[in-house]
C-alpha atoms as a PDB file:
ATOM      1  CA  UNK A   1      42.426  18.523   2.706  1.00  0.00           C
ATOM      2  CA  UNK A   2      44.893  16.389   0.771  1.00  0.00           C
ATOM      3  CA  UNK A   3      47.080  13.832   1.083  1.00  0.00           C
ATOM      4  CA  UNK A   4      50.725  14.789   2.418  1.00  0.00           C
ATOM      5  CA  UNK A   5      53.635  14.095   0.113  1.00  0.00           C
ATOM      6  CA  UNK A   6      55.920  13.168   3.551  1.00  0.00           C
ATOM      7  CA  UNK A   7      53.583  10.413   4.275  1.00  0.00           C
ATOM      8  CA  UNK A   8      54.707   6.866   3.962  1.00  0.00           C
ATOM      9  CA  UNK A   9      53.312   5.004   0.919  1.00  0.00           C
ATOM     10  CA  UNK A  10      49.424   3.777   1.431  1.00  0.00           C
ATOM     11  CA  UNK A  11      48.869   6.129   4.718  1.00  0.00           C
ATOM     12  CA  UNK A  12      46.005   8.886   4.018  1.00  0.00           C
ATOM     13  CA  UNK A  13      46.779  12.538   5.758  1.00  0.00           C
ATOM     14  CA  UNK A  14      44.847  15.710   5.999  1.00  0.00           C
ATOM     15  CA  UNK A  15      45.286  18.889   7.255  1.00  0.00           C
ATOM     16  CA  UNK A  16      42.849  19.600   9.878  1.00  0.00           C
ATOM     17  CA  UNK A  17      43.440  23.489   9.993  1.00  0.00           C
ATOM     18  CA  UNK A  18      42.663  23.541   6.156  1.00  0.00           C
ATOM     19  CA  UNK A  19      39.605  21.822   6.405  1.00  0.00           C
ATOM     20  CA  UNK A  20      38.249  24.206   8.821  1.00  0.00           C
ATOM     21  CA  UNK A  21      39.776  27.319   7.081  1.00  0.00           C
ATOM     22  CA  UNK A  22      38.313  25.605   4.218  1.00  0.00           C
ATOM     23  CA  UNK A  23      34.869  25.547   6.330  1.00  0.00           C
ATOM     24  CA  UNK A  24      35.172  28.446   7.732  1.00  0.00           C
ATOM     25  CA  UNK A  25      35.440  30.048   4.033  1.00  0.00           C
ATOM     26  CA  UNK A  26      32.616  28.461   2.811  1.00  0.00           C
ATOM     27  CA  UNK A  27      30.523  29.714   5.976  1.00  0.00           C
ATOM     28  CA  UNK A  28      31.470  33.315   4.858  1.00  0.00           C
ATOM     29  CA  UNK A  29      30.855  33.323   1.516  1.00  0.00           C
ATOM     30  CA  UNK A  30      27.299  31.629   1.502  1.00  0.00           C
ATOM     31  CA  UNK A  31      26.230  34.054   4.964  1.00  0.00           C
ATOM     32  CA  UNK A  32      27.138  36.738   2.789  1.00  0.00           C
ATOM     33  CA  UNK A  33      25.246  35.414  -0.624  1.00  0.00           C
ATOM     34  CA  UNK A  34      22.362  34.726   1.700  1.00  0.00           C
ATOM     35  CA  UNK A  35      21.964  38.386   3.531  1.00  0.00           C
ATOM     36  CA  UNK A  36      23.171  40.241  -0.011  1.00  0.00           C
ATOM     37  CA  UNK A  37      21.016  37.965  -1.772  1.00  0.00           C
ATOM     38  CA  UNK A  38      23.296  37.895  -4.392  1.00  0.00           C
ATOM     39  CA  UNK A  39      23.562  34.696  -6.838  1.00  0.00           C
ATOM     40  CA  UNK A  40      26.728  35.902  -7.769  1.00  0.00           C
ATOM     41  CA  UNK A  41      29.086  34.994  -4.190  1.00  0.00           C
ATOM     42  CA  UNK A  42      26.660  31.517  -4.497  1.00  0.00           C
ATOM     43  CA  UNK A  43      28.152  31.035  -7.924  1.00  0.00           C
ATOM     44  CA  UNK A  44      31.456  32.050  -6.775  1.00  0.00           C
ATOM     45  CA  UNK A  45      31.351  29.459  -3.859  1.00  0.00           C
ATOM     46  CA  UNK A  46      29.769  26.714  -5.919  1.00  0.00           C
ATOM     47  CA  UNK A  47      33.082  26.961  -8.002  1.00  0.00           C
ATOM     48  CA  UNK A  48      35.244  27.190  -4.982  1.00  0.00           C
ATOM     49  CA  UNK A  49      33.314  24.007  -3.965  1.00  0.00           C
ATOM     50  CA  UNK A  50      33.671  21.813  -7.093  1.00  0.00           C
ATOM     51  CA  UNK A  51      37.430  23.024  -7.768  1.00  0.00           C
ATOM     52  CA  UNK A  52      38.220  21.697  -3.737  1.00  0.00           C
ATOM     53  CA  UNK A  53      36.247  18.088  -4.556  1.00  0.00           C
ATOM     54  CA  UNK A  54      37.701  17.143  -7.882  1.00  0.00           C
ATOM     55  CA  UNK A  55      40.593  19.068  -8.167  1.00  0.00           C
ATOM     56  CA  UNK A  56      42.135  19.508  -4.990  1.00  0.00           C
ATOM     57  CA  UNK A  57      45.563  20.230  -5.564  1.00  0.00           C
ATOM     58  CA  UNK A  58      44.717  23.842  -7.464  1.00  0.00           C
ATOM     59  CA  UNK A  59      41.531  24.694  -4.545  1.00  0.00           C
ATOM     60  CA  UNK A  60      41.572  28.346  -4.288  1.00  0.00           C
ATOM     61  CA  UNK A  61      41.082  27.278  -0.375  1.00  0.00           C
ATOM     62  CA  UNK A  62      44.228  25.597  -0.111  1.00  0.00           C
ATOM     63  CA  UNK A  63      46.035  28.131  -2.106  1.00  0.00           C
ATOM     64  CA  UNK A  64      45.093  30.970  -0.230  1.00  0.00           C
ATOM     65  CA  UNK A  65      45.846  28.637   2.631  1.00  0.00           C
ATOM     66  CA  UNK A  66      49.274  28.051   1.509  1.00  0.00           C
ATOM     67  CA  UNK A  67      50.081  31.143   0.115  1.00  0.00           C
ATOM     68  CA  UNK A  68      48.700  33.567   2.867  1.00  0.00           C
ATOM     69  CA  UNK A  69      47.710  31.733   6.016  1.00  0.00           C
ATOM     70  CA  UNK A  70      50.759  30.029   6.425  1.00  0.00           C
ATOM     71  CA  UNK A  71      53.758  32.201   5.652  1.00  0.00           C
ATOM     72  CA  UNK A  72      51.570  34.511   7.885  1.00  0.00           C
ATOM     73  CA  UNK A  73      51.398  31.804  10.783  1.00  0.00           C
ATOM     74  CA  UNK A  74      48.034  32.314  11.540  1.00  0.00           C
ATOM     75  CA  UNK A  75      47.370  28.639  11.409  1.00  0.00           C
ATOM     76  CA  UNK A  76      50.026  25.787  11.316  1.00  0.00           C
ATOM     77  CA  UNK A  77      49.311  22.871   9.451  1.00  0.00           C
ATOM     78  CA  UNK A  78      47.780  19.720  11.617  1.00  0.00           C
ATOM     79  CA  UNK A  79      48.037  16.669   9.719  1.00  0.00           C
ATOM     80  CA  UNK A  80      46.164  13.564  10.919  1.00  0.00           C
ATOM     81  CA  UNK A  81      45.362  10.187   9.809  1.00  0.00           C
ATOM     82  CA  UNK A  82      42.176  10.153   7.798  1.00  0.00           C
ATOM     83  CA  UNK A  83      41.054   9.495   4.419  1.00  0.00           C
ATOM     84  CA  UNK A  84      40.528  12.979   2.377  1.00  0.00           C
ATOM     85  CA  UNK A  85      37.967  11.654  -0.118  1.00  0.00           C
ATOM     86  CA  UNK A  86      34.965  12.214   2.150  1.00  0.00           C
ATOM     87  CA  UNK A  87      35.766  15.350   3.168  1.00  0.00           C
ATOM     88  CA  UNK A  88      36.177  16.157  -0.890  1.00  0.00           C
ATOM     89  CA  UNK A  89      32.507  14.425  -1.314  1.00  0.00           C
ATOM     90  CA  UNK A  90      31.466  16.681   1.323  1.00  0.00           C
ATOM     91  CA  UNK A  91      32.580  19.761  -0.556  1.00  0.00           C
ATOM     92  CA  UNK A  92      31.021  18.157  -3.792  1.00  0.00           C
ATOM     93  CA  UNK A  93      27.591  17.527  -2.244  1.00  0.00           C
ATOM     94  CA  UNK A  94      28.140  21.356  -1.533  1.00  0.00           C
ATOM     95  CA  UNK A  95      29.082  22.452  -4.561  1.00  0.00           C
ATOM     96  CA  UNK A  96      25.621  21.089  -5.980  1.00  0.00           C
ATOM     97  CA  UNK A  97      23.420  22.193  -3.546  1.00  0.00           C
ATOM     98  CA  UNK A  98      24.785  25.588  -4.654  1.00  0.00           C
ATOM     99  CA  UNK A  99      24.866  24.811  -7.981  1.00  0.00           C
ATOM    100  CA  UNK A 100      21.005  23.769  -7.533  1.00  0.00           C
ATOM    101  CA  UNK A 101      20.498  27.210  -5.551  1.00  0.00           C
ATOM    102  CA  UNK A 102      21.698  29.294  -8.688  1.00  0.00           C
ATOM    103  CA  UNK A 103      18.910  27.434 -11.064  1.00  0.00           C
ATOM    104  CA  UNK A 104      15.773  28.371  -8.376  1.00  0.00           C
ATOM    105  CA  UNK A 105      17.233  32.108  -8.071  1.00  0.00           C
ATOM    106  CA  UNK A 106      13.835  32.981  -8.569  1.00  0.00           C
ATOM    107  CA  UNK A 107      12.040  30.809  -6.650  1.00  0.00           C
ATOM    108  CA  UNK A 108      13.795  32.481  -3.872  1.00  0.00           C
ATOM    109  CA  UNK A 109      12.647  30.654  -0.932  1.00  0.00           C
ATOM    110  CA  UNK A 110      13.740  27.086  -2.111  1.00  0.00           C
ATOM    111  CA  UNK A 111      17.474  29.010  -2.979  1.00  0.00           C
ATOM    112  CA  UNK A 112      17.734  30.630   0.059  1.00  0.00           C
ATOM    113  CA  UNK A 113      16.876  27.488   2.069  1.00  0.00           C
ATOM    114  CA  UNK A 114      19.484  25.377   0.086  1.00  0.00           C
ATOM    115  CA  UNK A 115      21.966  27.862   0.663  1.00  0.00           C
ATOM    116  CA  UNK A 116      21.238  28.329   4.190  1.00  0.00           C
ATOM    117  CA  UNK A 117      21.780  24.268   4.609  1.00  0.00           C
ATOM    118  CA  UNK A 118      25.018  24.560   3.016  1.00  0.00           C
ATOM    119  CA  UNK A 119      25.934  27.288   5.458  1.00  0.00           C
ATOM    120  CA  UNK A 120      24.794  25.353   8.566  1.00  0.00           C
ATOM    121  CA  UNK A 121      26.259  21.993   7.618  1.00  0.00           C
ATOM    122  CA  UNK A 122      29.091  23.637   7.085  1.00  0.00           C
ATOM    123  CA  UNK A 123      29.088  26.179  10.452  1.00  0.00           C
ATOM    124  CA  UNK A 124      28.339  22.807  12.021  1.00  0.00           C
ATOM    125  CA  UNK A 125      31.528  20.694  10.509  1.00  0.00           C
ATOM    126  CA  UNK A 126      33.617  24.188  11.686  1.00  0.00           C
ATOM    127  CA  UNK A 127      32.419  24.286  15.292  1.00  0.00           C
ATOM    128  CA  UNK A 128      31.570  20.970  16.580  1.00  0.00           C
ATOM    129  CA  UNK A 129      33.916  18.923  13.950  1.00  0.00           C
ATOM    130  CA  UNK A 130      30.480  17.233  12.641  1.00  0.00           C
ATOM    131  CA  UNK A 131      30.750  16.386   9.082  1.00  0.00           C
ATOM    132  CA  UNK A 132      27.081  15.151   7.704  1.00  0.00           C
ATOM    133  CA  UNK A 133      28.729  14.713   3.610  1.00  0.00           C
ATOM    134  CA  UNK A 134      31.712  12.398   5.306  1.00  0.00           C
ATOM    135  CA  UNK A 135      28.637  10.172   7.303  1.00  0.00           C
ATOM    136  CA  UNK A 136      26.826  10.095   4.228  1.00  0.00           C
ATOM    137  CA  UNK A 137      30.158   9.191   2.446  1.00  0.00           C
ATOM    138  CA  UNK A 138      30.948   6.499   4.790  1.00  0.00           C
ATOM    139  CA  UNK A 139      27.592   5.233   4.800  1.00  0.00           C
ATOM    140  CA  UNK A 140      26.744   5.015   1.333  1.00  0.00           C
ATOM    141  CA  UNK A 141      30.321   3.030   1.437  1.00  0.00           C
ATOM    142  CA  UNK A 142      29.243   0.663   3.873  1.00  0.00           C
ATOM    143  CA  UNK A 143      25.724  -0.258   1.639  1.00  0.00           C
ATOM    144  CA  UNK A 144      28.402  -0.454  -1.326  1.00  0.00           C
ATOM    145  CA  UNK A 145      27.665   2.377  -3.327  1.00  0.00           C
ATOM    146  CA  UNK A 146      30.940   4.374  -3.038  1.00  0.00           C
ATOM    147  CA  UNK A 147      34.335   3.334  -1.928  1.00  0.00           C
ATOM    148  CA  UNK A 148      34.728   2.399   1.413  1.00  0.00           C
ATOM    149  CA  UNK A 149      36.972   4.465   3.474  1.00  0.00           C
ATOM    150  CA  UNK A 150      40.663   3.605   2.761  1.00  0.00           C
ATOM    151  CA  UNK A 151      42.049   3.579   6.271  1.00  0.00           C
ATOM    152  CA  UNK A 152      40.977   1.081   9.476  1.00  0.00           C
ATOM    153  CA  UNK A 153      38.453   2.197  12.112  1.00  0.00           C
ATOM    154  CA  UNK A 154      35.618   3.732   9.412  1.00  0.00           C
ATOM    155  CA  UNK A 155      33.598   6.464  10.879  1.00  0.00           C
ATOM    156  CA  UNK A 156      34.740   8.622  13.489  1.00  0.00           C
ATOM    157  CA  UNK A 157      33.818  11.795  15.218  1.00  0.00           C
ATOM    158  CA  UNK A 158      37.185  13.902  16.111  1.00  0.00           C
ATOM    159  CA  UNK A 159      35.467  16.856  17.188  1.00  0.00           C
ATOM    160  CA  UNK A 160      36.864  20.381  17.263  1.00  0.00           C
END
């Protein structure tokens, strides 16, 4: 989910098939901190999370993506049109519910339940192409309190 260096100057690209392998990751790792109960795969995907938002370039998504996926062609790279920062808020907002999750370890229920919303917003994003952090994102641009998007047509629902 960054912007591609081949792109003219002032057009916004991501890759589609890392943002779902991306999703797709993130659904693992929290099902699996969830039925293990263990804090430790939360913590581990809460890093994953804030590395992807605010330092894309070195995500351990997009490196595995690059280094593995790729030269293995089990995805090819599908670059669209689209403005990368709300996906990255998207990951952010992530990153803190799990962040939030690992303070209320023992207050297990409200955890688990954060954790389990971070695993269906994000099973949700994967399989129906739903993003609820980019709507946020784009709505919280439209009231003025983040950027607006940085391409024309604001909002839109791809899909899978």
């Amino acid at each position: 989910m960054e912007s591609a260096s081949s792109a003219p100057a002032g057009t916004l690209r991501v890759d589609t098939h890392l943002a779902k392998f991306s999703q797709a990751s993130t659904v693992v790792l929290t099902a699996l901190g969830f039925l293990f109960n263990q804090p430790i795969i939360i913590l581990i995907t809460a890093i994953i999370l804030a590395i992807s938002a605010f330092v894309p370039a070195v995500s351990p998504y997009r490196l595995v993506y690059r280094g593995i996926v790729l030269p293995l062609h089990l995805l090819r790279p599908r670059i669209v049109e689209d403005d990368p920062m709300p996906h990255r808020f998207a990951q952010g907002i992530g990153a803190a519910f799990l962040v939030v999750v690992l303070f209320f370890t023992h207050a297990t229920a409200l955890g688990l339940t954060l954790d389990l919303i971070v695993f269906v917003l994000s099973a949700v994003n994967l399989t129906i192409g739903f993003c609820a952090g980019c709507f946020v994102y784009y709505h919280l641009g439209r009231l003025g309190m983040l950027p607006r998007v940085r391409y024309e047509g604001g909002f839109h629902w791809r899909g899978v």
